[in-house]
C-alpha atoms as a PDB file:
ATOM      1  CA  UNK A   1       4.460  14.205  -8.367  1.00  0.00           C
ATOM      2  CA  UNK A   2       7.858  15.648  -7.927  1.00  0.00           C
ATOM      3  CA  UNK A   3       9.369  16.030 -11.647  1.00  0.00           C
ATOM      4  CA  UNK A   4      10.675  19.250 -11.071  1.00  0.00           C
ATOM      5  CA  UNK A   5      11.828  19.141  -7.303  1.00  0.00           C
ATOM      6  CA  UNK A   6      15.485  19.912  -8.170  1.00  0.00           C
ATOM      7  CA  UNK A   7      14.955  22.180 -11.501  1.00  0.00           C
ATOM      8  CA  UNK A   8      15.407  25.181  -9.573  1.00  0.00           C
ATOM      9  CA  UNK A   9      18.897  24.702  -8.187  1.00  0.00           C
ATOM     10  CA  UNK A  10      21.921  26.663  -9.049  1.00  0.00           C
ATOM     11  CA  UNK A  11      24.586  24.218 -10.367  1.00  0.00           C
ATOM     12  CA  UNK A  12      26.555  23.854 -13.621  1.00  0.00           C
ATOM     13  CA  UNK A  13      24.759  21.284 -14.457  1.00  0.00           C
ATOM     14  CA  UNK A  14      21.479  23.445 -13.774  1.00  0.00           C
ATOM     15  CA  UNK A  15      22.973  26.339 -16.032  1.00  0.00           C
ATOM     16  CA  UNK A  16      24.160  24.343 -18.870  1.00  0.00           C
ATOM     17  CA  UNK A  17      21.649  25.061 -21.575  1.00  0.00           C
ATOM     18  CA  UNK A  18      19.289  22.106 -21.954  1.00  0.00           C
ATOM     19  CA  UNK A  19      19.786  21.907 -25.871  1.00  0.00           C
ATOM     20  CA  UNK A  20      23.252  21.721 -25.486  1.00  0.00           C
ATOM     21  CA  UNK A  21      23.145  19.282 -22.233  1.00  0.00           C
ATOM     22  CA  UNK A  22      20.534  16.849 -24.634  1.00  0.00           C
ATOM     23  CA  UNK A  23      22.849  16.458 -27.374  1.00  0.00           C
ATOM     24  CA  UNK A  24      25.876  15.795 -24.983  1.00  0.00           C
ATOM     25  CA  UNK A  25      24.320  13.460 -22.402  1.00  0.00           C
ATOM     26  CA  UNK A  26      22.309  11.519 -25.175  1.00  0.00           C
ATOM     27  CA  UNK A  27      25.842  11.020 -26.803  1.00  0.00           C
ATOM     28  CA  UNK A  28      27.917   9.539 -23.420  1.00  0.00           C
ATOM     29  CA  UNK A  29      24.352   7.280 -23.105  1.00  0.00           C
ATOM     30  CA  UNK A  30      24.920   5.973 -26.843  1.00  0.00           C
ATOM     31  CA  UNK A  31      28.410   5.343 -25.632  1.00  0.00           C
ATOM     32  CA  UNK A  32      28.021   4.115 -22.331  1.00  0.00           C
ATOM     33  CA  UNK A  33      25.493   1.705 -23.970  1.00  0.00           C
ATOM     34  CA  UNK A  34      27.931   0.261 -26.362  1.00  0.00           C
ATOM     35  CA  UNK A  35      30.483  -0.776 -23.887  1.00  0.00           C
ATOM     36  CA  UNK A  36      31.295  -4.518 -24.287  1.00  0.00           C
ATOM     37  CA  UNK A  37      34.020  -4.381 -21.912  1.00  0.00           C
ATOM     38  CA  UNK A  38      34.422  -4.706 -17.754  1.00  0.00           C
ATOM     39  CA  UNK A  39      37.787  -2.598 -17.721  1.00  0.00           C
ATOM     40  CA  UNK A  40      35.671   0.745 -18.620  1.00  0.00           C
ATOM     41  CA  UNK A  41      33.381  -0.038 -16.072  1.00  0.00           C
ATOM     42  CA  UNK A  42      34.981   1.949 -13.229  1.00  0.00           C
ATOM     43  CA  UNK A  43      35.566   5.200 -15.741  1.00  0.00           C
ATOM     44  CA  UNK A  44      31.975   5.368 -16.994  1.00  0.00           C
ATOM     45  CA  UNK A  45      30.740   4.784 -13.428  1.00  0.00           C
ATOM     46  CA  UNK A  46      33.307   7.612 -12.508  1.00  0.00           C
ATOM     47  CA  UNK A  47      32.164  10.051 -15.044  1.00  0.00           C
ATOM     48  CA  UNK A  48      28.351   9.588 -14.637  1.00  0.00           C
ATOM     49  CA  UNK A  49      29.172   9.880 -10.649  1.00  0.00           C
ATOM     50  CA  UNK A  50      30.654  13.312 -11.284  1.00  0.00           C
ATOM     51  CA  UNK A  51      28.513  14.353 -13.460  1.00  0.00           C
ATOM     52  CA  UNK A  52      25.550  14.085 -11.063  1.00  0.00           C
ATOM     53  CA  UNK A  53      27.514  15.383  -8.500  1.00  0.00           C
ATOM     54  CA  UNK A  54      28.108  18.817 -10.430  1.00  0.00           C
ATOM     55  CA  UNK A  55      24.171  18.576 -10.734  1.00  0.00           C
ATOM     56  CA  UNK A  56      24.029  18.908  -6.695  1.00  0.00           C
ATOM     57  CA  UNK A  57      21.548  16.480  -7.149  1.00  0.00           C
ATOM     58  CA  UNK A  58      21.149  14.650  -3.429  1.00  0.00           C
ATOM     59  CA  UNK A  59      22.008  11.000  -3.360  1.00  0.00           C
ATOM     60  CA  UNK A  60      19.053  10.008  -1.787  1.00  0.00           C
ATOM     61  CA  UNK A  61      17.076  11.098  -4.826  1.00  0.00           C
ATOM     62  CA  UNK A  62      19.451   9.278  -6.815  1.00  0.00           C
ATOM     63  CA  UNK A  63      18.479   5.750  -4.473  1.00  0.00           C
ATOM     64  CA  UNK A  64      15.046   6.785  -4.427  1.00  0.00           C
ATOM     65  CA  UNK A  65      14.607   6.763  -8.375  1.00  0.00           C
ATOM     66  CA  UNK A  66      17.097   3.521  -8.968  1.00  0.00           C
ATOM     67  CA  UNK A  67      15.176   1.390  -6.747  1.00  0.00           C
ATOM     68  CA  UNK A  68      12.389  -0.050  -8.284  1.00  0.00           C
ATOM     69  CA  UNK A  69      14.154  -0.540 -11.786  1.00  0.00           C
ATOM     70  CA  UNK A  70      17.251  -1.795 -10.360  1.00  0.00           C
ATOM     71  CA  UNK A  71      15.100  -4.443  -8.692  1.00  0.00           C
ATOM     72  CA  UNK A  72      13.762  -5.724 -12.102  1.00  0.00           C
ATOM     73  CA  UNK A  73      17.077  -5.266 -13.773  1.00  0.00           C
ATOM     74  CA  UNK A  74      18.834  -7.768 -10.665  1.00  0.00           C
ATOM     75  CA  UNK A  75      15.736 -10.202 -11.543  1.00  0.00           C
ATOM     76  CA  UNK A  76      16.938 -10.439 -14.722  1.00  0.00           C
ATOM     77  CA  UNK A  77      20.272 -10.472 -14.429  1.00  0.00           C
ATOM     78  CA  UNK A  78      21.239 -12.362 -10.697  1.00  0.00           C
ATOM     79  CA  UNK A  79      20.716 -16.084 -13.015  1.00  0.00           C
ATOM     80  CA  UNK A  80      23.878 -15.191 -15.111  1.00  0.00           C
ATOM     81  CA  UNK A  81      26.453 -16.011 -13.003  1.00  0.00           C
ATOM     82  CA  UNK A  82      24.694 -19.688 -13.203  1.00  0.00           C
ATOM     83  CA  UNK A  83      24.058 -20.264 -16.066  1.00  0.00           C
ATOM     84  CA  UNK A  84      26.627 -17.954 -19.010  1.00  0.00           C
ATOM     85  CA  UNK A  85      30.419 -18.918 -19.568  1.00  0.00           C
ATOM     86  CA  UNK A  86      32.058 -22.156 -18.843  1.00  0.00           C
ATOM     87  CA  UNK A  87      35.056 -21.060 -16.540  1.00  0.00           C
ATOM     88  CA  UNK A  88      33.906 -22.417 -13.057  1.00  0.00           C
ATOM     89  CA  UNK A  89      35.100 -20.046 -10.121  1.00  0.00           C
ATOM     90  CA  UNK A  90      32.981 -21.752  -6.807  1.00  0.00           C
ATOM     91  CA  UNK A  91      30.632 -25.358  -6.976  1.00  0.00           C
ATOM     92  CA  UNK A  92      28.876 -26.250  -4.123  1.00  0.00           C
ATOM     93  CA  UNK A  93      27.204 -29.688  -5.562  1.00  0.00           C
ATOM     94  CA  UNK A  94      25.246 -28.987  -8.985  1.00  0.00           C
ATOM     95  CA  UNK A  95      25.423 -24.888  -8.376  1.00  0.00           C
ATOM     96  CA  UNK A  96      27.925 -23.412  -9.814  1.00  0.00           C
ATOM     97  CA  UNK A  97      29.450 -19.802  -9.990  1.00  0.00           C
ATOM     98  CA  UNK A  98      30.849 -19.157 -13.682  1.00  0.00           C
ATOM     99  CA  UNK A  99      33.381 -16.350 -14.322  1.00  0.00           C
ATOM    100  CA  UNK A 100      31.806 -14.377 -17.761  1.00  0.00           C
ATOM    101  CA  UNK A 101      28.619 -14.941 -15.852  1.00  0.00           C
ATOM    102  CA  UNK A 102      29.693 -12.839 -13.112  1.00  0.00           C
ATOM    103  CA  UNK A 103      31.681 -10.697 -15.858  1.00  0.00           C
ATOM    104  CA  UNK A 104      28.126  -9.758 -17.908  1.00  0.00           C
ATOM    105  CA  UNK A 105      26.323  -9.388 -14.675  1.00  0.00           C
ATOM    106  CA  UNK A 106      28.651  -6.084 -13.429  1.00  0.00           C
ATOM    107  CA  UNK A 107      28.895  -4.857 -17.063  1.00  0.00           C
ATOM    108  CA  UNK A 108      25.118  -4.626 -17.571  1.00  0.00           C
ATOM    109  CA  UNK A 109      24.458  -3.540 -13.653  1.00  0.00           C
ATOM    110  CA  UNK A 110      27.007  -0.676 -14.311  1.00  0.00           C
ATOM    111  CA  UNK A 111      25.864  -0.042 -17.456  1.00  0.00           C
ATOM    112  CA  UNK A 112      21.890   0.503 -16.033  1.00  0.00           C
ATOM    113  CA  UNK A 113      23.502   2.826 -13.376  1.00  0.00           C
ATOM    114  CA  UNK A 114      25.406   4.668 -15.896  1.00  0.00           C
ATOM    115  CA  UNK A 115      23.070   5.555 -17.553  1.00  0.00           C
ATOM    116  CA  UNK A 116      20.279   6.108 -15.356  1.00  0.00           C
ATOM    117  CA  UNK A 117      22.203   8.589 -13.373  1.00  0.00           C
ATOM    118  CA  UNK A 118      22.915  10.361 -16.986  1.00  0.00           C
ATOM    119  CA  UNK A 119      19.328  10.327 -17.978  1.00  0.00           C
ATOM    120  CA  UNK A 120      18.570  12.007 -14.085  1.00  0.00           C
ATOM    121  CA  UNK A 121      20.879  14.953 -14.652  1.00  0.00           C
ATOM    122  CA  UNK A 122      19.421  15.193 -17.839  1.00  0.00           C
ATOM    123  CA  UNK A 123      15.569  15.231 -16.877  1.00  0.00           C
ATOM    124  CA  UNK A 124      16.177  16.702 -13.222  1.00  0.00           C
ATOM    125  CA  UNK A 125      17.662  19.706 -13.680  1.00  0.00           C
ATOM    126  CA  UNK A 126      15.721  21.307 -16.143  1.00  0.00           C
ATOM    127  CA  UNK A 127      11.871  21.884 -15.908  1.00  0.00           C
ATOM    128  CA  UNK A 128       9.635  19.932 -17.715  1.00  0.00           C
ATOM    129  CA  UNK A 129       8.779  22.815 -19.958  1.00  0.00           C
ATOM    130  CA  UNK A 130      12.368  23.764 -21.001  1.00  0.00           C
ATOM    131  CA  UNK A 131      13.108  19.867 -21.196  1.00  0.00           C
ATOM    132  CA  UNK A 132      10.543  19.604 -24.079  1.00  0.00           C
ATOM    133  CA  UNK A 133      10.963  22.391 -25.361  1.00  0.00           C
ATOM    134  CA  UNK A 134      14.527  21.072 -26.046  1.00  0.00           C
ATOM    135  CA  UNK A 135      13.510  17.718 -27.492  1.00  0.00           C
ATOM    136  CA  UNK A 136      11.144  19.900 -29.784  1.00  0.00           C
ATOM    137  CA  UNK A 137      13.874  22.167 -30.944  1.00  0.00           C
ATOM    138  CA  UNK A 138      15.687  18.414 -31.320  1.00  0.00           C
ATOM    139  CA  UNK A 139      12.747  16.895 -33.783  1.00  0.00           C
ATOM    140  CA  UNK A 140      10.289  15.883 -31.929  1.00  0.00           C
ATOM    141  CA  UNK A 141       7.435  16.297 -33.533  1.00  0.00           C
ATOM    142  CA  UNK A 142       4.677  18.818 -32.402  1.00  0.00           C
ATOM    143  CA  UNK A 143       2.002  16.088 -31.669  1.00  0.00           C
ATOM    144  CA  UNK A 144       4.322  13.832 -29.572  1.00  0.00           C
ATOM    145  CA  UNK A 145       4.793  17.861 -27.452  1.00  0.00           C
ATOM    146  CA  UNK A 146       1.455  17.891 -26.667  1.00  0.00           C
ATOM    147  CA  UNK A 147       0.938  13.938 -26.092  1.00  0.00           C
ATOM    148  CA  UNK A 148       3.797  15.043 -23.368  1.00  0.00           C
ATOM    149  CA  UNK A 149       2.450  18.168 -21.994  1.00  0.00           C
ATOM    150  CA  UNK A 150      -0.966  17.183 -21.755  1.00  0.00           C
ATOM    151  CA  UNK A 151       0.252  13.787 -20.227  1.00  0.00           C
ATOM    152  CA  UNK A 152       2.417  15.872 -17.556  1.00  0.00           C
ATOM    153  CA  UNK A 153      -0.323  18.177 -16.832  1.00  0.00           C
ATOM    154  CA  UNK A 154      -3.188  15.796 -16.198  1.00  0.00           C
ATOM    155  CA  UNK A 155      -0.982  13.030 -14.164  1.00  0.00           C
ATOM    156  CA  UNK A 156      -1.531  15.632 -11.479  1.00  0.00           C
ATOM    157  CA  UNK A 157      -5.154  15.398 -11.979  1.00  0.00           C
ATOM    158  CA  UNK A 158      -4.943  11.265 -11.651  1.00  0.00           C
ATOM    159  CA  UNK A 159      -2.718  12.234  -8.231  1.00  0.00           C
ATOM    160  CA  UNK A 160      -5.349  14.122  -6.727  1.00  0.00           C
ATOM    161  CA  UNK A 161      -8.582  11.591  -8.365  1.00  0.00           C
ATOM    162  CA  UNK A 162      -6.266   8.791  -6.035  1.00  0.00           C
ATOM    163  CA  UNK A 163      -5.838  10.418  -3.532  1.00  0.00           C
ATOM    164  CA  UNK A 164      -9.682  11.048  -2.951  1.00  0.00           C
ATOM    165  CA  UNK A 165     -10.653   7.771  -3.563  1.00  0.00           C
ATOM    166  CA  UNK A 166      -7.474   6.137  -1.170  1.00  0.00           C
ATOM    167  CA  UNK A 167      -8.976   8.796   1.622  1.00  0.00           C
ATOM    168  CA  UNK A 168     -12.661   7.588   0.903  1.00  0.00           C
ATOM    169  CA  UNK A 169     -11.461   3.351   1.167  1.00  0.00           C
ATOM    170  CA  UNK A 170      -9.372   4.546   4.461  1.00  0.00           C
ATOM    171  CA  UNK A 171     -12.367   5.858   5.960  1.00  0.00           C
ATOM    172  CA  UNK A 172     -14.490   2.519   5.199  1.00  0.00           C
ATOM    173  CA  UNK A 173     -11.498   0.808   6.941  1.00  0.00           C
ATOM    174  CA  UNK A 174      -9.670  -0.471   4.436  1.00  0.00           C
ATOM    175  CA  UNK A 175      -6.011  -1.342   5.649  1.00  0.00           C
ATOM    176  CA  UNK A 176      -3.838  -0.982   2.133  1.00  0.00           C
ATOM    177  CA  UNK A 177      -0.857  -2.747   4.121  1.00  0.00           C
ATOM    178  CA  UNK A 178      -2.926  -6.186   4.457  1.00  0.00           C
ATOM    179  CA  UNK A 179      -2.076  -8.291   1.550  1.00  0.00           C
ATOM    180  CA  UNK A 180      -4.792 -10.470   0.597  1.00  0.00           C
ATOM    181  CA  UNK A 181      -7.331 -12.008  -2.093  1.00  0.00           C
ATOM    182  CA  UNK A 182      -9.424  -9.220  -0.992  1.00  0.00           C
ATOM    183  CA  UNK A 183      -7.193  -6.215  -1.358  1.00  0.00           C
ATOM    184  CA  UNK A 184      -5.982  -7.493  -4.461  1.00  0.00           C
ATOM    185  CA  UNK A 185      -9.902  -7.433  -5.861  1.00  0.00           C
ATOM    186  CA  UNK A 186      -9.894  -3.845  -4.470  1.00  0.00           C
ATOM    187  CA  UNK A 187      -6.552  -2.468  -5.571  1.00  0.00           C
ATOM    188  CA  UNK A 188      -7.836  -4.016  -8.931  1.00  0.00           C
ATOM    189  CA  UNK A 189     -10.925  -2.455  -8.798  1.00  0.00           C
ATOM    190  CA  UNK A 190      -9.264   1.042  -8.044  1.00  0.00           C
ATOM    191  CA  UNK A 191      -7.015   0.429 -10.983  1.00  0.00           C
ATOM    192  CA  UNK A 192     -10.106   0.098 -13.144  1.00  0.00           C
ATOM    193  CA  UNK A 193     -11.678   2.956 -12.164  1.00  0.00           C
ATOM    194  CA  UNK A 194      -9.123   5.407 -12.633  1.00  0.00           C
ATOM    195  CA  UNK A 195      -8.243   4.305 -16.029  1.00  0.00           C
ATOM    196  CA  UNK A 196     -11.705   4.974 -16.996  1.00  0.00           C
ATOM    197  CA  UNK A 197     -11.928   8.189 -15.459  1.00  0.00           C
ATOM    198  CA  UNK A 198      -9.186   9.106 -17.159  1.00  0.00           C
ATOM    199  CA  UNK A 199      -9.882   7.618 -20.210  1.00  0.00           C
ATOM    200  CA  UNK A 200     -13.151   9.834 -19.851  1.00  0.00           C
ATOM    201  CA  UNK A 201     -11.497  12.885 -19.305  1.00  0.00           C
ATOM    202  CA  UNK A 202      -9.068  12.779 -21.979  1.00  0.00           C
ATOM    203  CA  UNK A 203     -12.317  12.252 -24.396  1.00  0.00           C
ATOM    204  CA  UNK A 204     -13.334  15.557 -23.245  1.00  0.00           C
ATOM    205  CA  UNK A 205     -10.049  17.344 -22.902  1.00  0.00           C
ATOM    206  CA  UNK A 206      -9.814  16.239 -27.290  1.00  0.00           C
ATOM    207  CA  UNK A 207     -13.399  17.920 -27.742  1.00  0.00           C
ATOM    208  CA  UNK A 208     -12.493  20.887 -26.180  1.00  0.00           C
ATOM    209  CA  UNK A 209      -9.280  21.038 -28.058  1.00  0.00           C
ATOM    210  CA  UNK A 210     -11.080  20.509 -31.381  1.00  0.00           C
ATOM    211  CA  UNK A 211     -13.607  22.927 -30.631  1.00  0.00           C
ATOM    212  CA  UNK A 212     -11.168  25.404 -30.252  1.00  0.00           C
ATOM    213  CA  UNK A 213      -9.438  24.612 -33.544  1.00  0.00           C
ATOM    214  CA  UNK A 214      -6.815  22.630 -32.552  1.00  0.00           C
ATOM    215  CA  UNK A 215      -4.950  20.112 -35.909  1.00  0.00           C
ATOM    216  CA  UNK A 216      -2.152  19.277 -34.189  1.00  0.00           C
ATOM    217  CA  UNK A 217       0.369  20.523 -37.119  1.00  0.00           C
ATOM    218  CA  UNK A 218       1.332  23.700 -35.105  1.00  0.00           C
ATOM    219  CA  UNK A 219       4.425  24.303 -32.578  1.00  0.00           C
ATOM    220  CA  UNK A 220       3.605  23.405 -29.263  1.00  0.00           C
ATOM    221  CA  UNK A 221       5.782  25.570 -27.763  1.00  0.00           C
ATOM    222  CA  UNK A 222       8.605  28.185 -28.775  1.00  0.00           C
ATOM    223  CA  UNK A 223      11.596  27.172 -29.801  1.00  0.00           C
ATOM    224  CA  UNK A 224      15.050  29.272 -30.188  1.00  0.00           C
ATOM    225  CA  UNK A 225      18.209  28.483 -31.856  1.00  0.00           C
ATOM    226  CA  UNK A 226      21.289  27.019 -30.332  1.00  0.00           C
ATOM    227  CA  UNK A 227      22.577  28.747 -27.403  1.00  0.00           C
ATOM    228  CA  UNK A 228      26.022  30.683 -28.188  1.00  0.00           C
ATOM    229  CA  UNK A 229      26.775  30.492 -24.412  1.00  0.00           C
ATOM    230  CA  UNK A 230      30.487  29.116 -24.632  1.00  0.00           C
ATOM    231  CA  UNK A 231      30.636  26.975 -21.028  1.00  0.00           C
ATOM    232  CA  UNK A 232      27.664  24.982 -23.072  1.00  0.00           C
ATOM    233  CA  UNK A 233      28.881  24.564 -25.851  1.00  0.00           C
ATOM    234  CA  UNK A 234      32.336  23.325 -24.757  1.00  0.00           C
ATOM    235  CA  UNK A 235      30.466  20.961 -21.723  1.00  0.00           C
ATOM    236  CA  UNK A 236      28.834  19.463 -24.954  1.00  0.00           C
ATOM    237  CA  UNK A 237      31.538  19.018 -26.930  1.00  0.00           C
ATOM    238  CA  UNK A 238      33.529  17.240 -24.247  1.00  0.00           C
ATOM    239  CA  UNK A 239      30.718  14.695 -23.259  1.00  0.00           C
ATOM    240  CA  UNK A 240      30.639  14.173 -27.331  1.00  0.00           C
ATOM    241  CA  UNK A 241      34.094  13.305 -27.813  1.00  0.00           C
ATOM    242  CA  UNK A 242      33.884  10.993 -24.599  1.00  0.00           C
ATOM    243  CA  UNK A 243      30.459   9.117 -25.807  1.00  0.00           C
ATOM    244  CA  UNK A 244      32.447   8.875 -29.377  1.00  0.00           C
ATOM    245  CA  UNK A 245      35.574   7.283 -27.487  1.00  0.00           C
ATOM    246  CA  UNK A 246      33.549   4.867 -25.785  1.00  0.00           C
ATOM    247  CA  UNK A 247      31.571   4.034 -29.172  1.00  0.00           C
ATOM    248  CA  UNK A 248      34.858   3.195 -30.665  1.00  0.00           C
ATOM    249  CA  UNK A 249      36.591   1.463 -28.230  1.00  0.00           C
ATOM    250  CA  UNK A 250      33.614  -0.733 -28.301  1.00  0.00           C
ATOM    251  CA  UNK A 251      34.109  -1.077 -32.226  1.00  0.00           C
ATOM    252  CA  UNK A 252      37.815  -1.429 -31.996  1.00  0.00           C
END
């Protein structure tokens, strides 16, 4: 579990205060999400870009965390170009490549990048702790705080519960690389187990809580008001006015 890696860096993006940085970012991901059009494609691709390099963020963290979703998002979207739009650009018998499918295929790939990339500068340079205590200070309210901190806290519990039981099939000679029926039945079988223990565990983790008084109606965590630090406030401002350009060029 490496959620915080990269909170500790010194960049602008690392200083910006995380209230601030929540509103802004949220606002360019509104916007990037409501572009309709291919022509903005390179300028919201260029500003998430910089953006995440004034994180100092390293690109192979960036790969690393696109990889698996980008792969779903290209199942869904490598059929376009076959079947959306009418204007025929390449036919090789009855395949054929269709302009506005290619068209919608770039404008939602770049779009998933987009904002991706935003929502890593957003959740990467900030510890978990400060990061909810943002969304907090934002609404959230104080039962969905400690769904999230207990959540954080105990997936390093189910890291360390897999890791036992991973060491303990390796030792029995099981080869995890082997893909058959019989693997399957055991990955399936591991699966099982650790939802269980953990459904177990967070039984007794909501005694113990009650015991000790807990309702649930409290704050989680502290919360302060809006930071008056001026570099902040004008970094959120900025991505605000961009998010609301891009929301109403996509109106317009």
């Amino acid at each position: 579990m490496t959620m915080d890696e990269y909170a500790n860096l010194d960049s602008l993006m690392h200083r910006w205060d995380a209230r601030c940085k929540l509103i802004g970012l949220t606002t360019l991901i509104f916007g990037f999400a409501t572009v309709n059009s291919w022509q903005w494609l390179l300028l919201m691709l260029a500003i998430s870009f910089s953006l995440y390099m004034l994180s100092k963020l390293p690109l192979s963290f960036l790969i690393r965390r696109l990889r698996y979703p980008s792969l779903f998002v290209l199942g869904l979207v490598v059929v376009l170009p076959f079947v959306s739009g009418q204007t025929i650009i390449w036919q090789m018998g009855p395949l054929a490549v269709r302009q506005e499918g290619c068209l919608a295929m770039l404008l939602i790939t770049g779009r998933f990048v987009a904002i991706m990339t935003l929502c890593l500068v957003m959740f990467s340079t900030n510890s978990m702790l400060t990061t909810v205590k943002a969304l907090q200070w934002g609404g959230m309210s104080p039962v969905m705080v400690d769904m999230i901190l207990l959540s954080y806290r105990y997936l390093f519990e189910l890291e360390k519960q897999l890791k036992t039981m991973a060491t303990a099939l390796r030792l029995r000679g099981f080869k995890s690389h082997q893909i058959n029926q019989r693997n399957l039945s055991i990955f399936v079988a591991l699966a099982g187990t650790l939802f269980v223990r953990s459904y177990e565990q967070s039984e007794q983790v909501y005694k113990a809580m009650r015991l000790r008084g807990y309702q649930a109606n409290g704050r989680a965590v502290s919360t302060e008001s809006l930071s008056r630090d001026l570099p902040s406030l004008v970094l959120m401002i900025l991505c605000m006015i961009v998010g609301v350009i891009f929301m109403g060029v996509a109106v317009w």
